[in-house]
PDB file of N, CA and C in Angstrom:
ATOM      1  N   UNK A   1       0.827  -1.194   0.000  1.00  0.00           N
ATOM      2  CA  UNK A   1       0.000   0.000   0.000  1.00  0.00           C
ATOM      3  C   UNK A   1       0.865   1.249   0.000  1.00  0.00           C
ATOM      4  N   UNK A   2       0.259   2.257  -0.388  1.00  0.00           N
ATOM      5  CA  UNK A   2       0.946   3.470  -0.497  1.00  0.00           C
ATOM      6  C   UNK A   2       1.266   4.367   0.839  1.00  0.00           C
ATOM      7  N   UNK A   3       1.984   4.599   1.205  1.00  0.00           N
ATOM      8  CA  UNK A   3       2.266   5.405   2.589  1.00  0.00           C
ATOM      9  C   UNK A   3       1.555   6.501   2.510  1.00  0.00           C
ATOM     10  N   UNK A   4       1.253   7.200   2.008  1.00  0.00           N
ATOM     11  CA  UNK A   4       0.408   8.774   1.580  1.00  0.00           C
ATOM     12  C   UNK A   4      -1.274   8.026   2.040  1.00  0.00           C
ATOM     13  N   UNK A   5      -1.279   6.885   1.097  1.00  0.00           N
ATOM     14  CA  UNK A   5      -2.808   6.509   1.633  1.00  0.00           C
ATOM     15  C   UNK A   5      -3.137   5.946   3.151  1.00  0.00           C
ATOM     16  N   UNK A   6      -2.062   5.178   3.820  1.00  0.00           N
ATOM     17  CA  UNK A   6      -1.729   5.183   5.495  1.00  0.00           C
ATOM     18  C   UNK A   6      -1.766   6.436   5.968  1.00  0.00           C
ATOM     19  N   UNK A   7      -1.096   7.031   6.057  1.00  0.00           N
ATOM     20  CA  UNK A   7      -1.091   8.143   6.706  1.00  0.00           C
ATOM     21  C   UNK A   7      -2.304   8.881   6.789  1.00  0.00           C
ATOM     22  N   UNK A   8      -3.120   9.120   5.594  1.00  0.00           N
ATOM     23  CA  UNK A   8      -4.278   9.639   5.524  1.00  0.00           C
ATOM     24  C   UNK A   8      -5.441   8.917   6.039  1.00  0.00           C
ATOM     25  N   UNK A   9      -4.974   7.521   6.188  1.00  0.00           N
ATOM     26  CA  UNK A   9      -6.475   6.677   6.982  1.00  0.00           C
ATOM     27  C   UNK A   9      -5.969   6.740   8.549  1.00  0.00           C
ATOM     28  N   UNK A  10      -4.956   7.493   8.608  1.00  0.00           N
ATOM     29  CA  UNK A  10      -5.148   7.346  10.167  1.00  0.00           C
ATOM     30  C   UNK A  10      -4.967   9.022  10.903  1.00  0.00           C
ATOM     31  N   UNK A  11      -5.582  10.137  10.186  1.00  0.00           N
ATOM     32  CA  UNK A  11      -5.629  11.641  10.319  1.00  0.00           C
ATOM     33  C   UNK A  11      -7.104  11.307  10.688  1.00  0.00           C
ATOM     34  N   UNK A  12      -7.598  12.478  11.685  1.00  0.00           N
ATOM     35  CA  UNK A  12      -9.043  12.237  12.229  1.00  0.00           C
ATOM     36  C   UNK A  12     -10.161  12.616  10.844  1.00  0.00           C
ATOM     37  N   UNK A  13     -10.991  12.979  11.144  1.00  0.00           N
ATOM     38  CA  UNK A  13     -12.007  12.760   9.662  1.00  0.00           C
ATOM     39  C   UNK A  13     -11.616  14.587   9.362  1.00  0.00           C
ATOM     40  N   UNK A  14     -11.429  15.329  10.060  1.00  0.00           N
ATOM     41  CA  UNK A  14     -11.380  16.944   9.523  1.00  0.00           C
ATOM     42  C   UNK A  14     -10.116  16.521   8.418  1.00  0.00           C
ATOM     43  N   UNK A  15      -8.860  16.127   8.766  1.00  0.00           N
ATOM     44  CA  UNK A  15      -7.941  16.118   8.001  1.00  0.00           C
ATOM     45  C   UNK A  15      -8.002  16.082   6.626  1.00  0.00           C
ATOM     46  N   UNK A  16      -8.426  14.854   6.035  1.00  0.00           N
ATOM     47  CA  UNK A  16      -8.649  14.983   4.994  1.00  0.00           C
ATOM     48  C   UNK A  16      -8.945  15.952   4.019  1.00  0.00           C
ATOM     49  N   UNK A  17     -10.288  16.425   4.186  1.00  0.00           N
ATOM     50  CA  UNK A  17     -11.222  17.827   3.761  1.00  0.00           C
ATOM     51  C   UNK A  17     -10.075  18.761   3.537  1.00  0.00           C
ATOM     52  N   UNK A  18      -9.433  18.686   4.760  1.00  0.00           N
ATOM     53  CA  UNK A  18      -8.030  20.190   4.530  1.00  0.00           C
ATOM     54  C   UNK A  18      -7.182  19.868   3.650  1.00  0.00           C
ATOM     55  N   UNK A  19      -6.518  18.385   3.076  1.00  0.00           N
ATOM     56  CA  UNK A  19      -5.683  18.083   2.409  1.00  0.00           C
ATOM     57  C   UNK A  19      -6.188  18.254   1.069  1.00  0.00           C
ATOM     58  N   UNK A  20      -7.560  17.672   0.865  1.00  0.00           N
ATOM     59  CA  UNK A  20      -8.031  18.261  -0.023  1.00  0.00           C
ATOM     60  C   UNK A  20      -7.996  19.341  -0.754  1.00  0.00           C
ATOM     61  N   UNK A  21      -8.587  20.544   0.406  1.00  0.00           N
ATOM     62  CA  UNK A  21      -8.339  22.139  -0.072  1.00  0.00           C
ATOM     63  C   UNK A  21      -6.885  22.158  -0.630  1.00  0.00           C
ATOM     64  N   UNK A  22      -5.624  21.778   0.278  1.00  0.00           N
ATOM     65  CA  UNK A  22      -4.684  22.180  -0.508  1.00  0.00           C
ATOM     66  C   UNK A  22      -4.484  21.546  -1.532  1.00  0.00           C
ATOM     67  N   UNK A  23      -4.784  20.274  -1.737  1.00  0.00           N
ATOM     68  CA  UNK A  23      -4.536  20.090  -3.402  1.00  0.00           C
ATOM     69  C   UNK A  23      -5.081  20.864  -4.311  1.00  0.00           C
ATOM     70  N   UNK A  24      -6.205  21.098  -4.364  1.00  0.00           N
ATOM     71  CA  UNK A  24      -7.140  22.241  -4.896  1.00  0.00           C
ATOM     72  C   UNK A  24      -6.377  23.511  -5.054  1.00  0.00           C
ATOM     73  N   UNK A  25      -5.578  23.959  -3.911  1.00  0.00           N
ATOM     74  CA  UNK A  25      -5.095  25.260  -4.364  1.00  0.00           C
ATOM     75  C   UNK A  25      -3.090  24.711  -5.291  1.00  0.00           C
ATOM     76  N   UNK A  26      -3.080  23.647  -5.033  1.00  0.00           N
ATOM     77  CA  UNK A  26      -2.025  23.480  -5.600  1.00  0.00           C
ATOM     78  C   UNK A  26      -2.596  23.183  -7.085  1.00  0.00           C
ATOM     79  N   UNK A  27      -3.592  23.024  -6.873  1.00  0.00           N
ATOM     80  CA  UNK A  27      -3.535  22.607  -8.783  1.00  0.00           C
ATOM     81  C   UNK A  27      -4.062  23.945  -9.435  1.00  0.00           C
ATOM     82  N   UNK A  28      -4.570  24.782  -8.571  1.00  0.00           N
ATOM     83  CA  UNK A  28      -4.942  26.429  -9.392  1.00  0.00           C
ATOM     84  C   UNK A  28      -3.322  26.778  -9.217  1.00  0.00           C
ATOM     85  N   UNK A  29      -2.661  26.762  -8.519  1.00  0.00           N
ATOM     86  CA  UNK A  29      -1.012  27.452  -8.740  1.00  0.00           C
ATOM     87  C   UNK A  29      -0.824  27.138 -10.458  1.00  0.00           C
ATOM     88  N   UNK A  30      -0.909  25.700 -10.758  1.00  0.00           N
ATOM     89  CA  UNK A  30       0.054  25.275 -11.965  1.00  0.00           C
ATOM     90  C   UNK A  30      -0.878  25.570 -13.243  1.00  0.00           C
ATOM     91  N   UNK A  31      -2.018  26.433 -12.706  1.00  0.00           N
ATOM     92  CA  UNK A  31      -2.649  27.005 -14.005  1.00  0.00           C
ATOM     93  C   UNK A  31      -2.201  27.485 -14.763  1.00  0.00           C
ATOM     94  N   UNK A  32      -2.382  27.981 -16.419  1.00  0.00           N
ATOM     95  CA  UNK A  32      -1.548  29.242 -16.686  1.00  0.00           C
ATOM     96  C   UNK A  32      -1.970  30.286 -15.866  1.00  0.00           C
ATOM     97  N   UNK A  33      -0.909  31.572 -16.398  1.00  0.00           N
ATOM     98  CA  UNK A  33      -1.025  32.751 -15.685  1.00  0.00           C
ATOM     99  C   UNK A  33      -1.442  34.146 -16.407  1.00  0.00           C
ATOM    100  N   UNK A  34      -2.390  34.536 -16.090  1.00  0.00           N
ATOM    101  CA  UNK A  34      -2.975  35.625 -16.744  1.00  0.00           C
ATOM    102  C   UNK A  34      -2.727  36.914 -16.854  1.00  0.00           C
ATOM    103  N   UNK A  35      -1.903  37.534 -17.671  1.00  0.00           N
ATOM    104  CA  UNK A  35      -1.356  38.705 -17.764  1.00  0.00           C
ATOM    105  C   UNK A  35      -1.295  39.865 -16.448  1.00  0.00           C
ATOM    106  N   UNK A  36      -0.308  40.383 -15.727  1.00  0.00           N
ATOM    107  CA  UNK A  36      -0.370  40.674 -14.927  1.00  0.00           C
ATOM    108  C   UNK A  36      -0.827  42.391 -14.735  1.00  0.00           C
ATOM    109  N   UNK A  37      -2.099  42.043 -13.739  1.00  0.00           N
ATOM    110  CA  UNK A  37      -2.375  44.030 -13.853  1.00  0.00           C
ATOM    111  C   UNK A  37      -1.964  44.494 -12.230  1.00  0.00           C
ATOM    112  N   UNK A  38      -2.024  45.548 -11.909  1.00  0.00           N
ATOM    113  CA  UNK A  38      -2.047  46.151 -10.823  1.00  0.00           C
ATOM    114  C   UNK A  38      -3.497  46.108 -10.411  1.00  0.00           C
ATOM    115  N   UNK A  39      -3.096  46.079  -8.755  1.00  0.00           N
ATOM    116  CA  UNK A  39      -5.088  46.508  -8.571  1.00  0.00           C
ATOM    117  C   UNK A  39      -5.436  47.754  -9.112  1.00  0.00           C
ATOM    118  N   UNK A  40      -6.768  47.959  -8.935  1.00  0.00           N
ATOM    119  CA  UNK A  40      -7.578  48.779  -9.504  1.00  0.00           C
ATOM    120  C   UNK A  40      -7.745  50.094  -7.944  1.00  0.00           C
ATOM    121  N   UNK A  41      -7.205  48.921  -6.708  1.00  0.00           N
ATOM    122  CA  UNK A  41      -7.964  50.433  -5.631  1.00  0.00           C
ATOM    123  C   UNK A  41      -6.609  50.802  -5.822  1.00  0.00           C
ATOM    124  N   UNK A  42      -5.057  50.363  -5.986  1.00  0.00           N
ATOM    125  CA  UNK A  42      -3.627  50.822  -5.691  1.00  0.00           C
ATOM    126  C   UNK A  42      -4.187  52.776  -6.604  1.00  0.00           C
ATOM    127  N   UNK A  43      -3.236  53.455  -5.759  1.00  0.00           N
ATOM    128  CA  UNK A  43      -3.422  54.831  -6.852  1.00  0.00           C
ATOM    129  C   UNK A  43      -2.809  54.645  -8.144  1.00  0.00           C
ATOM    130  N   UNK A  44      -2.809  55.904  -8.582  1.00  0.00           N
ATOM    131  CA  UNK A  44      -2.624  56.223  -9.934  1.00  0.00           C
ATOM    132  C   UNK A  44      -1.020  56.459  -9.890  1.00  0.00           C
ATOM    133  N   UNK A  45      -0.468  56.609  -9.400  1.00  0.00           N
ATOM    134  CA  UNK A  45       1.087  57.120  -8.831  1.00  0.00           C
ATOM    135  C   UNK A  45       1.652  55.591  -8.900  1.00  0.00           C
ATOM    136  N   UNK A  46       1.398  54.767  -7.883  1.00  0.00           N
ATOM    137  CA  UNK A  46       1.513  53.655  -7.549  1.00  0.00           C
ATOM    138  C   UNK A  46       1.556  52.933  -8.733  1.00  0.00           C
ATOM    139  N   UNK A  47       0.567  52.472  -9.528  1.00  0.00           N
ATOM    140  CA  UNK A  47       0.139  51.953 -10.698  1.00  0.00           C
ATOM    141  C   UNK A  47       1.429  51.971 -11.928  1.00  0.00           C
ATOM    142  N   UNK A  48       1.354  53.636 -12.035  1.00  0.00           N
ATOM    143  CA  UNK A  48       2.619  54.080 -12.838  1.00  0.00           C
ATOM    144  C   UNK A  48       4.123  53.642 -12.585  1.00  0.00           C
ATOM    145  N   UNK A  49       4.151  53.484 -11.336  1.00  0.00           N
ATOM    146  CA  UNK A  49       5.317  53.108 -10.819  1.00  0.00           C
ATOM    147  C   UNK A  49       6.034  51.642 -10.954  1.00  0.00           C
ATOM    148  N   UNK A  50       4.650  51.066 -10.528  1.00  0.00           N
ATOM    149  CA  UNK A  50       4.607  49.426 -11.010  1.00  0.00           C
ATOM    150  C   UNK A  50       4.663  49.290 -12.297  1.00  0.00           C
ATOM    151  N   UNK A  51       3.881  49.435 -12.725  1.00  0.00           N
ATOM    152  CA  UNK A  51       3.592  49.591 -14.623  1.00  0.00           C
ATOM    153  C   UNK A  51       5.177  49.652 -15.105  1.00  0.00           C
ATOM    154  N   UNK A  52       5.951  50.728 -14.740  1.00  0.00           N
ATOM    155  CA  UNK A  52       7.527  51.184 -15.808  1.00  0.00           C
ATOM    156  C   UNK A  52       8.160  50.035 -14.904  1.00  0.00           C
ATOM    157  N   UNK A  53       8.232  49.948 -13.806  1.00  0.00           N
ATOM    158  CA  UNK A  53       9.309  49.139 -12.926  1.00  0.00           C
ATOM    159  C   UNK A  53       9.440  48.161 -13.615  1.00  0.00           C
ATOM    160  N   UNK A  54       8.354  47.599 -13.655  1.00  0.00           N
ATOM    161  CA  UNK A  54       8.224  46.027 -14.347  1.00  0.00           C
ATOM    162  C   UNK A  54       8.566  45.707 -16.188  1.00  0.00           C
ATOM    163  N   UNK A  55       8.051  47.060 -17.019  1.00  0.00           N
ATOM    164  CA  UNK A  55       8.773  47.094 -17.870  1.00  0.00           C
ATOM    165  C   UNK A  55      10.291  47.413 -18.133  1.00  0.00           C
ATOM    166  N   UNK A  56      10.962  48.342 -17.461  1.00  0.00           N
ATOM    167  CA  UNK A  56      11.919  48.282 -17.476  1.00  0.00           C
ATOM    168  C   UNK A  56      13.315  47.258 -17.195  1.00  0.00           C
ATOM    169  N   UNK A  57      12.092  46.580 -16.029  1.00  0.00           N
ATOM    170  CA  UNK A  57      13.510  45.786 -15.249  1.00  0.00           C
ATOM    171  C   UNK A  57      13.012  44.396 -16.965  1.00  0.00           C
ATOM    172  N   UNK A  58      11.910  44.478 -17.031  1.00  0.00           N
ATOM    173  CA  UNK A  58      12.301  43.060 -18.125  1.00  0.00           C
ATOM    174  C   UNK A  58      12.803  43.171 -19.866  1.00  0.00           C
ATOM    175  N   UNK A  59      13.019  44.569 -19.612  1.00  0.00           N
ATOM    176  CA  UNK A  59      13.406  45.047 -20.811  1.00  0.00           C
ATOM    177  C   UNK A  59      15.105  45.299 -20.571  1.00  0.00           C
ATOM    178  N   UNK A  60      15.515  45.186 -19.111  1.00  0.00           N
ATOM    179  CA  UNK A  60      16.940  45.101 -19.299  1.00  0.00           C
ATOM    180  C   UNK A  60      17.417  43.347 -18.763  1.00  0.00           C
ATOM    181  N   UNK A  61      16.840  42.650 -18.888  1.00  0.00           N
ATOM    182  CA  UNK A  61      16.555  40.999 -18.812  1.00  0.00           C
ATOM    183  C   UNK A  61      16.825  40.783 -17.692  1.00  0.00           C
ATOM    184  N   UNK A  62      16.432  41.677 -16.298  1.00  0.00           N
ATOM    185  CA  UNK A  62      16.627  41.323 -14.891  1.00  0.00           C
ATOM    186  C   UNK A  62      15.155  40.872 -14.324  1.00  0.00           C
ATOM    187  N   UNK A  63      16.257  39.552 -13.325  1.00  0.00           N
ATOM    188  CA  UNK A  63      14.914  38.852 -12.637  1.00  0.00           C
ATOM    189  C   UNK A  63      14.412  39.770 -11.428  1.00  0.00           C
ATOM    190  N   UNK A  64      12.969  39.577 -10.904  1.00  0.00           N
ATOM    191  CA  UNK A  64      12.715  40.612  -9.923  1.00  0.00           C
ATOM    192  C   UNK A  64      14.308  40.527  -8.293  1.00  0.00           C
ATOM    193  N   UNK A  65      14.889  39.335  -8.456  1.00  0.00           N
ATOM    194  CA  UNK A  65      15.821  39.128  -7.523  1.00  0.00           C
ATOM    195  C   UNK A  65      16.829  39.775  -8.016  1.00  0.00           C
ATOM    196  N   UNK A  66      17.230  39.739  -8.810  1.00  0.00           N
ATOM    197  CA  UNK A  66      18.489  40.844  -9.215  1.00  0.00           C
ATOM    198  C   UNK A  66      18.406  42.053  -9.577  1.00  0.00           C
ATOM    199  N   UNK A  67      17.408  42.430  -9.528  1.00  0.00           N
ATOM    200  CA  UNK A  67      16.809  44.284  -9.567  1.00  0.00           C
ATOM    201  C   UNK A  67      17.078  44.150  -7.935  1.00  0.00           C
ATOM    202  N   UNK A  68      16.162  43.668  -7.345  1.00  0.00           N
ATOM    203  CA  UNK A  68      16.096  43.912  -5.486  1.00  0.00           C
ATOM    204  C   UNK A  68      17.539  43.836  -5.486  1.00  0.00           C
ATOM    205  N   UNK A  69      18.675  42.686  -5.596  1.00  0.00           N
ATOM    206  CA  UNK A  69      19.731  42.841  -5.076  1.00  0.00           C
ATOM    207  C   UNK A  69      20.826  43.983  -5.809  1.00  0.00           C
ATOM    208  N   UNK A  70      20.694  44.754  -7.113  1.00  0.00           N
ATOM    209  CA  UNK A  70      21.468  45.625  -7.246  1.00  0.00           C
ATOM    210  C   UNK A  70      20.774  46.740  -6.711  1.00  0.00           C
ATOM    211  N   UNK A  71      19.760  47.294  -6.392  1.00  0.00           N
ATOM    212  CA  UNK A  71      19.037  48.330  -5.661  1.00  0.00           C
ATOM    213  C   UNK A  71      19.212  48.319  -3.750  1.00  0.00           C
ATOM    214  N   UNK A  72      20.225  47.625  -3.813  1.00  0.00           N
ATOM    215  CA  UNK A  72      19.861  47.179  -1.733  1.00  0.00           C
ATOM    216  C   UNK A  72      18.394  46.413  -1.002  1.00  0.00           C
ATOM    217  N   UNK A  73      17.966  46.068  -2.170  1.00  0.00           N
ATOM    218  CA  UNK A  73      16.499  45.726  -1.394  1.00  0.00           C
ATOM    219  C   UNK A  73      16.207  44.289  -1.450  1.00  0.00           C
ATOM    220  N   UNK A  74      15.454  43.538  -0.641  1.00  0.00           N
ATOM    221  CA  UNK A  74      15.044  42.333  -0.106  1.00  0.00           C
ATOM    222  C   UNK A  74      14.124  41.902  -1.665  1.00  0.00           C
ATOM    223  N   UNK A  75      14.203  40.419  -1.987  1.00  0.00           N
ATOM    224  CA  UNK A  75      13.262  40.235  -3.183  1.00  0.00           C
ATOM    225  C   UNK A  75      12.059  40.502  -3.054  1.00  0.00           C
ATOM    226  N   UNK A  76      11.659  40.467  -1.752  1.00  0.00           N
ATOM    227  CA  UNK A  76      10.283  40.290  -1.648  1.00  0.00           C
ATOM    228  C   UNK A  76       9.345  41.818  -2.086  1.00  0.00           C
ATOM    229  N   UNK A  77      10.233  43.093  -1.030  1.00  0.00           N
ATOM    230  CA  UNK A  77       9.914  43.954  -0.893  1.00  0.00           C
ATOM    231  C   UNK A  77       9.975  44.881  -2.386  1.00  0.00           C
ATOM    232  N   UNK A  78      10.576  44.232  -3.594  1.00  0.00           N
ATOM    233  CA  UNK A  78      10.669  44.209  -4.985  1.00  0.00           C
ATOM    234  C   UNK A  78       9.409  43.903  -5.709  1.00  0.00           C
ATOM    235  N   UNK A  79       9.224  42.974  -5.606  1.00  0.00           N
ATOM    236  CA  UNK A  79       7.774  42.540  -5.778  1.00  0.00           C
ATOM    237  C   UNK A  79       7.001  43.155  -5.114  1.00  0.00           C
ATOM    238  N   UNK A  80       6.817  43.545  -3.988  1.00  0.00           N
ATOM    239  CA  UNK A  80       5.553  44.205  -3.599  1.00  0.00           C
ATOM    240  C   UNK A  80       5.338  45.656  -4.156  1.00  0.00           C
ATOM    241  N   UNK A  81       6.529  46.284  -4.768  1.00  0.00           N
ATOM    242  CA  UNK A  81       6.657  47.297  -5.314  1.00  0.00           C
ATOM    243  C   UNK A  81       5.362  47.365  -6.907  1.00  0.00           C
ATOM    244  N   UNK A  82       5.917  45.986  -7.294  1.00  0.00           N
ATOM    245  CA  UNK A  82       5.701  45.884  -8.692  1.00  0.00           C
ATOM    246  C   UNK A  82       4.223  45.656  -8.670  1.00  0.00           C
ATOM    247  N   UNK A  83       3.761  44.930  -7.692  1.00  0.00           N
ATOM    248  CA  UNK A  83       2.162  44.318  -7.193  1.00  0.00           C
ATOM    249  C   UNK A  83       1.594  45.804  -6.487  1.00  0.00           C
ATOM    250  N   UNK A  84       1.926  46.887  -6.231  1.00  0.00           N
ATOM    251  CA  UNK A  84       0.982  47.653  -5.688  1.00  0.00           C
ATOM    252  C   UNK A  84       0.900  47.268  -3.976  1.00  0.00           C
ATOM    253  N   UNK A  85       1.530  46.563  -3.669  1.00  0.00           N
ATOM    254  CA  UNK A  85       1.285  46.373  -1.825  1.00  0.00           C
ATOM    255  C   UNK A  85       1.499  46.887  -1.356  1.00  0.00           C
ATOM    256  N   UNK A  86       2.967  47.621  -2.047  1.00  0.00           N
ATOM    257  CA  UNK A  86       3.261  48.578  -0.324  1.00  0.00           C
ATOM    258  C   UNK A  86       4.221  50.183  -1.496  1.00  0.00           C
ATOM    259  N   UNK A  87       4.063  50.856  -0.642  1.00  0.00           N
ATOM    260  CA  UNK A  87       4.533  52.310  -1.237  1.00  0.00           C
ATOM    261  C   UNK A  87       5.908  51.918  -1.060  1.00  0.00           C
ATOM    262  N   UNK A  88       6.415  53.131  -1.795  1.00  0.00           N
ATOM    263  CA  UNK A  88       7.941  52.870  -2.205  1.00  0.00           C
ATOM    264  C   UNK A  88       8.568  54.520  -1.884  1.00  0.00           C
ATOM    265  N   UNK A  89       9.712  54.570  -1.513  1.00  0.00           N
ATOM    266  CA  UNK A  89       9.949  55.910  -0.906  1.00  0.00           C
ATOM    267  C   UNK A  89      10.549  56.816  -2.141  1.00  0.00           C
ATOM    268  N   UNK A  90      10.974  58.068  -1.885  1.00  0.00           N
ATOM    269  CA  UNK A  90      11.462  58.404  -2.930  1.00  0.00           C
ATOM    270  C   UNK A  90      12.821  58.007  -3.387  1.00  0.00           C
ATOM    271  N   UNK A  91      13.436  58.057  -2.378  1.00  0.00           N
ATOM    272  CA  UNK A  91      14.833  57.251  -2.204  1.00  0.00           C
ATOM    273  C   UNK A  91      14.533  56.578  -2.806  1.00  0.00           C
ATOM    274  N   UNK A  92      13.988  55.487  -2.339  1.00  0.00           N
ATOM    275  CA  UNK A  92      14.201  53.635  -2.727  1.00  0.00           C
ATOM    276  C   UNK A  92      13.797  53.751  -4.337  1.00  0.00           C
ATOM    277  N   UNK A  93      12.872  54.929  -5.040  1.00  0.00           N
ATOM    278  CA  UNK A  93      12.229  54.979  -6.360  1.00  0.00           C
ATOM    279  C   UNK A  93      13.792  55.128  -6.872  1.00  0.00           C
ATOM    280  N   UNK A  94      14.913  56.003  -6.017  1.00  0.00           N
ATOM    281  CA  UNK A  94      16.027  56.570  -6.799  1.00  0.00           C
ATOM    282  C   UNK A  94      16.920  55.473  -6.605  1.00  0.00           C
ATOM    283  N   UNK A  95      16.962  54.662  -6.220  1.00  0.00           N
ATOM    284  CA  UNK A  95      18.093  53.277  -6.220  1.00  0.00           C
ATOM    285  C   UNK A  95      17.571  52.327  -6.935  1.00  0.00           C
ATOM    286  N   UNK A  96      16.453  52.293  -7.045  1.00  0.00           N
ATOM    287  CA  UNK A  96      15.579  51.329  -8.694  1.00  0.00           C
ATOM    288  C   UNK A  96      16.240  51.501  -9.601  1.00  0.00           C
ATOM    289  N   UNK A  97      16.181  53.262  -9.871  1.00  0.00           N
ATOM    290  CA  UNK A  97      16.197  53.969 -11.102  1.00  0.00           C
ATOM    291  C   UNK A  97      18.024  53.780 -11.513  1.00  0.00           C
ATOM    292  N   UNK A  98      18.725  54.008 -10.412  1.00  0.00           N
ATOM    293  CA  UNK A  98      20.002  53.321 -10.732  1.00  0.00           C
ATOM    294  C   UNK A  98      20.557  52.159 -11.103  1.00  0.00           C
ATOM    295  N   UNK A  99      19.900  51.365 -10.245  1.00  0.00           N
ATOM    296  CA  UNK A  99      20.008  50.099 -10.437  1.00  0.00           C
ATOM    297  C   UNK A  99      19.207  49.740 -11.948  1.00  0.00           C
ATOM    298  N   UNK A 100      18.721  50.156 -12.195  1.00  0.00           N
ATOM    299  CA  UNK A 100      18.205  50.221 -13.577  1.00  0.00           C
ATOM    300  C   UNK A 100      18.840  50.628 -14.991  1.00  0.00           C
ATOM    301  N   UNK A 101      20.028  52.034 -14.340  1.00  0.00           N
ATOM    302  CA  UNK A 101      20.480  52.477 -15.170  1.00  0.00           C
ATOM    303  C   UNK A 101      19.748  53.640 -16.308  1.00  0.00           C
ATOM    304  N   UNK A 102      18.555  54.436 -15.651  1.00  0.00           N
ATOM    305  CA  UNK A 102      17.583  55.115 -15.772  1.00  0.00           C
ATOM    306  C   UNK A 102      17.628  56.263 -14.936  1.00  0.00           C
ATOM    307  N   UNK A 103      16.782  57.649 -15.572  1.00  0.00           N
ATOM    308  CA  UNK A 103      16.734  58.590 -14.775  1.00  0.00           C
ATOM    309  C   UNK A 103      15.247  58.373 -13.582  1.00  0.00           C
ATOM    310  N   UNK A 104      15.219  58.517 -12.779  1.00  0.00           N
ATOM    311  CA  UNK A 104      14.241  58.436 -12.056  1.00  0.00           C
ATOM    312  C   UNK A 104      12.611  58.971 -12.478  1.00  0.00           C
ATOM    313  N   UNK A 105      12.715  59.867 -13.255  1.00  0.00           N
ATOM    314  CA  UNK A 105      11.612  60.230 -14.216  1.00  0.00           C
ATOM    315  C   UNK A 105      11.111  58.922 -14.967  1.00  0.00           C
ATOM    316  N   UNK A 106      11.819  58.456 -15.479  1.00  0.00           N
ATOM    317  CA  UNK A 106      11.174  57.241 -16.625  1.00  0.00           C
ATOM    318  C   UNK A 106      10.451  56.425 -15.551  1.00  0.00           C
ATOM    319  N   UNK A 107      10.518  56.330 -14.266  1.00  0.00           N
ATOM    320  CA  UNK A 107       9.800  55.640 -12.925  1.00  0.00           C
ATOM    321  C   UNK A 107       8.148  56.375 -13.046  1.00  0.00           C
ATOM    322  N   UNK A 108       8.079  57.517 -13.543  1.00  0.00           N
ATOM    323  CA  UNK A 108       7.735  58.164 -13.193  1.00  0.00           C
ATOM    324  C   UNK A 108       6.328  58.681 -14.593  1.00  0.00           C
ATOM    325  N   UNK A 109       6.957  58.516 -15.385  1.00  0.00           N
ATOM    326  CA  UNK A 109       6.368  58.884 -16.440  1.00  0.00           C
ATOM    327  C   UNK A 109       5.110  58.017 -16.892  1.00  0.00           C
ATOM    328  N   UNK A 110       4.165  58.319 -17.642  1.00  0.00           N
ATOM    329  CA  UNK A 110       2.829  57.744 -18.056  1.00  0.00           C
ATOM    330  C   UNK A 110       3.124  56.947 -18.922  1.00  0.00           C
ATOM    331  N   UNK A 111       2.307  55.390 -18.968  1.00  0.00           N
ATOM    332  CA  UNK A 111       2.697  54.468 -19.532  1.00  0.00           C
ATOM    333  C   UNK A 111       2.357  54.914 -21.235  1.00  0.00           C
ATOM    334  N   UNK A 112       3.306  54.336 -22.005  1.00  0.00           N
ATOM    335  CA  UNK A 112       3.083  55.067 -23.856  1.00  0.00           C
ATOM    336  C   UNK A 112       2.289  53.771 -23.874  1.00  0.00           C
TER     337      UNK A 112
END
């Protein structure tokens, strides 16, 4: 017998149901992925910011981890930039923009 199926006949009856859910969300992960937008409540500032960040950094063939690490910043807090989660200072907009190899305006400017 399969050890995965032991283990699971001997979890109380809630268990299951939960293992369930996560398969469920593991099999929406390996969906495709649908073009990525910003939210709609993030501002208009914000939006713009995300919007060039994300074109720029993939137009100079950097992964979101090697933008964060030539800018001083954590990967994560890179991504949240690009997703609209969390504000970005002006500073930190001006160590992007270096790390980019860009004037801080093009951060800044309305998407063409």
């Amino acid at each position: 017998m399969d050890t995965n199926v032991l283990a699971l006949s001997s979890l109380p009856a809630a268990y299951p149901s939960a293992i369930q859910r996560h398969r469920r969300r593991t099999l929406h992960v390996l969906e495709p992925l649908a073009p990525y937008t910003p939210p709609q409540n993030a501002s208009c500032a914000r939006r713009r910011i995300s919007e060039n960040l994300r074109r720029l950094r993939k137009a100079k063939g950097l992964s979101q981890e090697q933008l964060a690490e030539s800018a001083g910043f954590h990967r994560t807090y890179e991504s949240q930039i690009e997703r609209c989660v969390t504000n970005v200072s002006i500073d930190g907009l001006e160590r992007l923009a270096q790390a980019l190899g860009v004037d801080i305006v093009e951060l800044l400017r309305p998407p063409a």
